[in-house]
C-alpha atoms as a PDB file:
ATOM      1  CA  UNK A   1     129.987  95.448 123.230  1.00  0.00           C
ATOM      2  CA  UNK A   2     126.877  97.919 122.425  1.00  0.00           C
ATOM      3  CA  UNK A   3     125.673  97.600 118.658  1.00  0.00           C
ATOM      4  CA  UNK A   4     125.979 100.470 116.932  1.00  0.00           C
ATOM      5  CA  UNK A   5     122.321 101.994 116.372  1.00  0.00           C
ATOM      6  CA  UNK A   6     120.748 102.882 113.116  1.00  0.00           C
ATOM      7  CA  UNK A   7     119.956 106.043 111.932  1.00  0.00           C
ATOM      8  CA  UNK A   8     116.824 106.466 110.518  1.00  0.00           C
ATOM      9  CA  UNK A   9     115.826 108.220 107.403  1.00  0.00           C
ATOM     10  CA  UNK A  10     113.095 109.457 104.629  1.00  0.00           C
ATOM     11  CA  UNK A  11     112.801 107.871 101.735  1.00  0.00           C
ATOM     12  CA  UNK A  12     113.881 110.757  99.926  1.00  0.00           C
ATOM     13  CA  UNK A  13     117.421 111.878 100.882  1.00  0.00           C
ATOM     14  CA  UNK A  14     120.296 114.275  99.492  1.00  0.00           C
ATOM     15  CA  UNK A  15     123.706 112.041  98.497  1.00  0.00           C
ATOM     16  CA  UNK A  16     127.082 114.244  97.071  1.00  0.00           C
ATOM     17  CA  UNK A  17     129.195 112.501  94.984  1.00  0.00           C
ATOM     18  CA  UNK A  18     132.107 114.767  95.221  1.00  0.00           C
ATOM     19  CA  UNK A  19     134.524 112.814  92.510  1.00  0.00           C
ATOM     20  CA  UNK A  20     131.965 113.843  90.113  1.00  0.00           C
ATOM     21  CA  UNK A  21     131.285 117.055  91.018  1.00  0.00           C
ATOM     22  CA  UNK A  22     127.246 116.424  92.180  1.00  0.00           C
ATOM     23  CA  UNK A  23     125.981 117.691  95.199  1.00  0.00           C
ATOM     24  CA  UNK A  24     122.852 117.898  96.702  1.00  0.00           C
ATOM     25  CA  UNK A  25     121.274 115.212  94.534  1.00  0.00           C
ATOM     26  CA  UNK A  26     117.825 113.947  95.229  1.00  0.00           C
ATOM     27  CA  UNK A  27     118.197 110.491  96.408  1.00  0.00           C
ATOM     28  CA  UNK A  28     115.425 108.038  96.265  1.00  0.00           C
ATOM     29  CA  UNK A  29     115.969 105.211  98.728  1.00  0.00           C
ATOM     30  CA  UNK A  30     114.424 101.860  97.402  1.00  0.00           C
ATOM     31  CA  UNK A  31     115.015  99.049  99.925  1.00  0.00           C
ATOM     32  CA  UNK A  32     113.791  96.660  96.985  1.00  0.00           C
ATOM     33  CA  UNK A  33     116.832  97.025  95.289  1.00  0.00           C
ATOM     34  CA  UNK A  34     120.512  95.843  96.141  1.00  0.00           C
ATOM     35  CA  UNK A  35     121.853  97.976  93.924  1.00  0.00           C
ATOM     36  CA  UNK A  36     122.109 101.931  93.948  1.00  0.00           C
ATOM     37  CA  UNK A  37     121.871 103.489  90.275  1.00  0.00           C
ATOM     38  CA  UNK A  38     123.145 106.976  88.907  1.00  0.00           C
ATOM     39  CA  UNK A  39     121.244 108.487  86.092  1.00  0.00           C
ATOM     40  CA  UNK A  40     123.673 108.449  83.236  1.00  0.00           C
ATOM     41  CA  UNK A  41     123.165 108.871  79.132  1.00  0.00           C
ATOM     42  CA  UNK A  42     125.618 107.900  76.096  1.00  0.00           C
ATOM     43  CA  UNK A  43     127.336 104.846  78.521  1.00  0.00           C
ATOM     44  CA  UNK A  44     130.038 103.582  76.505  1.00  0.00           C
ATOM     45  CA  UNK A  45     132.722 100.769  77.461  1.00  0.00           C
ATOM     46  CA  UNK A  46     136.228 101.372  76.243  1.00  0.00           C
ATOM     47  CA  UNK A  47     139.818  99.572  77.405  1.00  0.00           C
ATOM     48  CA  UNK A  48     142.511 101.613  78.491  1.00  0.00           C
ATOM     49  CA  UNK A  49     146.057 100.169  79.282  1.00  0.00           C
ATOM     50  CA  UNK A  50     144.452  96.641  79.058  1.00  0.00           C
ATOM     51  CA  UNK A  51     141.798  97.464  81.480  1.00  0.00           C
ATOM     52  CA  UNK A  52     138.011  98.134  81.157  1.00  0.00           C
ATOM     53  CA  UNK A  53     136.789 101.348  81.605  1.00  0.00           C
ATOM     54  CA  UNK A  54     133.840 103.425  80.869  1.00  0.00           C
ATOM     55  CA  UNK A  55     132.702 106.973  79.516  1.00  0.00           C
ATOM     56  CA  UNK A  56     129.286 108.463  80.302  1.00  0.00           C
ATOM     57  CA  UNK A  57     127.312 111.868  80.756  1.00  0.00           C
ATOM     58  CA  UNK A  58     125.517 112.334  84.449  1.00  0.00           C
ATOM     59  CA  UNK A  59     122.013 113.223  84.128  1.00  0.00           C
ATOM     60  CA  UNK A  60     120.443 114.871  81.280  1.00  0.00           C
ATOM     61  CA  UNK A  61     119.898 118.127  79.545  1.00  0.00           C
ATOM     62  CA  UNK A  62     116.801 118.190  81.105  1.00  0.00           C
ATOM     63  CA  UNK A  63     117.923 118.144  84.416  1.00  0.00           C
ATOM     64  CA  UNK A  64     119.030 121.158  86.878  1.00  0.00           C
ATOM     65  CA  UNK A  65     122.360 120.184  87.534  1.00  0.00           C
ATOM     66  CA  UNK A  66     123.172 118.698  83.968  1.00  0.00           C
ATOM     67  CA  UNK A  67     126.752 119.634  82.631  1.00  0.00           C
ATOM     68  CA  UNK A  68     128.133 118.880  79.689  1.00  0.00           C
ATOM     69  CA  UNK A  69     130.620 117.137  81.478  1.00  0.00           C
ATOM     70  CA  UNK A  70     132.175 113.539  79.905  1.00  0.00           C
ATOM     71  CA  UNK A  71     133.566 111.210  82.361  1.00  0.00           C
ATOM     72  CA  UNK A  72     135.659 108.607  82.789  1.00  0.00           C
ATOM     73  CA  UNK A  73     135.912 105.473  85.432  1.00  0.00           C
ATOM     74  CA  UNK A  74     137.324 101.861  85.728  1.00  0.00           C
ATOM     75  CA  UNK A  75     134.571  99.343  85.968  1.00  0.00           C
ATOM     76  CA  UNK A  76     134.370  97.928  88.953  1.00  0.00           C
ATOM     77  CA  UNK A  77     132.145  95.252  87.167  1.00  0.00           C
ATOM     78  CA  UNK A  78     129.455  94.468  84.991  1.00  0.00           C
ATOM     79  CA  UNK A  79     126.585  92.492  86.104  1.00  0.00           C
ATOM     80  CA  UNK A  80     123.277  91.506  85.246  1.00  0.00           C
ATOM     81  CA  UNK A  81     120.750  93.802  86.773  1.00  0.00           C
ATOM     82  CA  UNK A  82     116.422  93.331  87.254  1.00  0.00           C
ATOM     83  CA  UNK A  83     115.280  96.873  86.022  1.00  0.00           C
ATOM     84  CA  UNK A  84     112.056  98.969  88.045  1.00  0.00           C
ATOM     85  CA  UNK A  85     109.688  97.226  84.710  1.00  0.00           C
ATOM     86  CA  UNK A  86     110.961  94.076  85.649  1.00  0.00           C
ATOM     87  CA  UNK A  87     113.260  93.762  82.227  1.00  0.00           C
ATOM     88  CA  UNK A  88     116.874  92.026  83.134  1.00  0.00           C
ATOM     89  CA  UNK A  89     119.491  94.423  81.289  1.00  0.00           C
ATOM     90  CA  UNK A  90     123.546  93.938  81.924  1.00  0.00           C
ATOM     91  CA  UNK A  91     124.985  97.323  83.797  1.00  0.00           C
ATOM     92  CA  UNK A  92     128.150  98.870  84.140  1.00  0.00           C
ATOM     93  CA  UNK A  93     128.715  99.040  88.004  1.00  0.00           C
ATOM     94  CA  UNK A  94     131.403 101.551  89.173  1.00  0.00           C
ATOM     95  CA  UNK A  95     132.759 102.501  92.549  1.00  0.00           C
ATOM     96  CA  UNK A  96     132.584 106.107  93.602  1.00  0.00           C
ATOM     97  CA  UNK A  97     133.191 108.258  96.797  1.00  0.00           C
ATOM     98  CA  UNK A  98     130.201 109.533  97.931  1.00  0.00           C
ATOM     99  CA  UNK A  99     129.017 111.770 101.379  1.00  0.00           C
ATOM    100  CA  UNK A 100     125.655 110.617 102.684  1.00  0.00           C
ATOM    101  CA  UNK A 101     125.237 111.206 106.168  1.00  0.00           C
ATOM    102  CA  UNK A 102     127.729 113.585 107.009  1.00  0.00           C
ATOM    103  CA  UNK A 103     130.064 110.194 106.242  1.00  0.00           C
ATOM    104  CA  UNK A 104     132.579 109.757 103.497  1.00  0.00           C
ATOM    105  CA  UNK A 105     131.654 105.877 102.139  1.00  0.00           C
ATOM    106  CA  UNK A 106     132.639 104.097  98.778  1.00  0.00           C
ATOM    107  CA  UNK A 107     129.269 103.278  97.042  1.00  0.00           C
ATOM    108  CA  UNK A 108     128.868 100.646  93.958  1.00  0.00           C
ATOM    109  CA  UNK A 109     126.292 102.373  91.159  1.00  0.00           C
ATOM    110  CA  UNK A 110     125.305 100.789  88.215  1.00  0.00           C
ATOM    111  CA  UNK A 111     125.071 103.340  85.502  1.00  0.00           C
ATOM    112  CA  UNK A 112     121.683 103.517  83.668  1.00  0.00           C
ATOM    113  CA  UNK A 113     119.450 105.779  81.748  1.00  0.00           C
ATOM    114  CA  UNK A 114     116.722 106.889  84.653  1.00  0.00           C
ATOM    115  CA  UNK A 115     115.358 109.885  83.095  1.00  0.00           C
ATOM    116  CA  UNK A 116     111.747 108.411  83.105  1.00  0.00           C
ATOM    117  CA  UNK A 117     112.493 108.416  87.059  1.00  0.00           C
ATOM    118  CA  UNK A 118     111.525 111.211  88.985  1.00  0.00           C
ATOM    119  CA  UNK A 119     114.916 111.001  91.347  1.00  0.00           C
ATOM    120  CA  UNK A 120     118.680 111.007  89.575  1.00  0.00           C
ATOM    121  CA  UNK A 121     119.970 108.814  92.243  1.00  0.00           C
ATOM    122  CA  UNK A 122     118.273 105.113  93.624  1.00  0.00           C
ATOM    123  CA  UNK A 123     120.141 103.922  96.780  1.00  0.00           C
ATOM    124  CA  UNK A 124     119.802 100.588  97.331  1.00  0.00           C
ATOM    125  CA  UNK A 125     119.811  97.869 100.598  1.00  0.00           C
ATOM    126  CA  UNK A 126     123.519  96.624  99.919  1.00  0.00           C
ATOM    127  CA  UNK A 127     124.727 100.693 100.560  1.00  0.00           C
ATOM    128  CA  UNK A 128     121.948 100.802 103.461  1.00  0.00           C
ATOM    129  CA  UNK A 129     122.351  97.393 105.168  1.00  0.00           C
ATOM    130  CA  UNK A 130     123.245  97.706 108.962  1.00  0.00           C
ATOM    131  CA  UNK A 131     123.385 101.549 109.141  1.00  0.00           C
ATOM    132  CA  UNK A 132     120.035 102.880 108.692  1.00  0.00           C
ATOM    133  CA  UNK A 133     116.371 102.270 109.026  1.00  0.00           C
ATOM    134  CA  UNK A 134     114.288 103.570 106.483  1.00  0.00           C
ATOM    135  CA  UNK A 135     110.554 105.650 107.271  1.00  0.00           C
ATOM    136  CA  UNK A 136     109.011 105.940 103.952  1.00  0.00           C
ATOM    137  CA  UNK A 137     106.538 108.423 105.781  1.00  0.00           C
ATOM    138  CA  UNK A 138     109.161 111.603 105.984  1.00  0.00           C
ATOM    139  CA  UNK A 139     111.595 112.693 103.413  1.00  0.00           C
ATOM    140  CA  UNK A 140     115.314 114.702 104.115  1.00  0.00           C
ATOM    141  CA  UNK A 141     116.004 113.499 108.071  1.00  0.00           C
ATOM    142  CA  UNK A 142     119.444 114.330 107.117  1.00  0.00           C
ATOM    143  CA  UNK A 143     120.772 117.333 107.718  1.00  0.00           C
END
């Protein structure tokens, strides 16, 4: 049996993340970090029907594709995340559908405040592992 071979790609690359209406969002890809991360502002944990959810706002008003949009998920989890500055914070992690590739895959994002970052989206080695290699000299292989 032949191994399937890796694609490679920039370290900048476009992810849509259809079940909440973003497409076309600048990815950065960050092999340091197991976790991906979704911009996100006014996070707030609620239960519903005995089960833990969460509200949030994508992006920013600062940002191009910013709406005014509130939504709603289950939390997949909540776990204890290292942050960019080194500072450990606990994050809301959430499951979503997301296109990257040309693929339709289920990605894990914790939801965090990354408006001091220049990219919305971080994609981390646990969405990566086994599918792609990663040339931090190009940006958007993907078509």
């Amino acid at each position: 049996m032949q191994a399937k071979e890796k694609k490679i790609i920039g370290r900048i690359e476009k992810i849509d993340l259809p079940n909440l209406s973003l497409y076309k969002l600048d990815a950065k890809i960050d092999t340091g970090a197991y976790t991906s991360s979704l911009h996100c502002h006014d996070i707030e944990q609620f239960v519903k029907e005995g089960k833990n959810w969460v509200k949030f706002y994508v992006l920013d008003p600062d940002h191009p594709e910013y709406e005014e949009t509130q939504f709603k998920c289950a939390i997949h989890k909540v776990k204890k995340v290292k942050s960019s500055n080194g500072q450990i914070e606990e994050r809301v992690i959430i499951k979503q559908q997301s296109q990257f590739d040309k693929d339709n895959r289920t990605i894990e994002l914790s939801l965090t405040d990354r408006s001091v970052m220049k990219y919305p989206v971080l994609i981390g080695r646990k969405f990566l592992k086994g599918q792609f290699i990663v040339d931090v000299s190009k940006k958007y292989l993907l078509k």
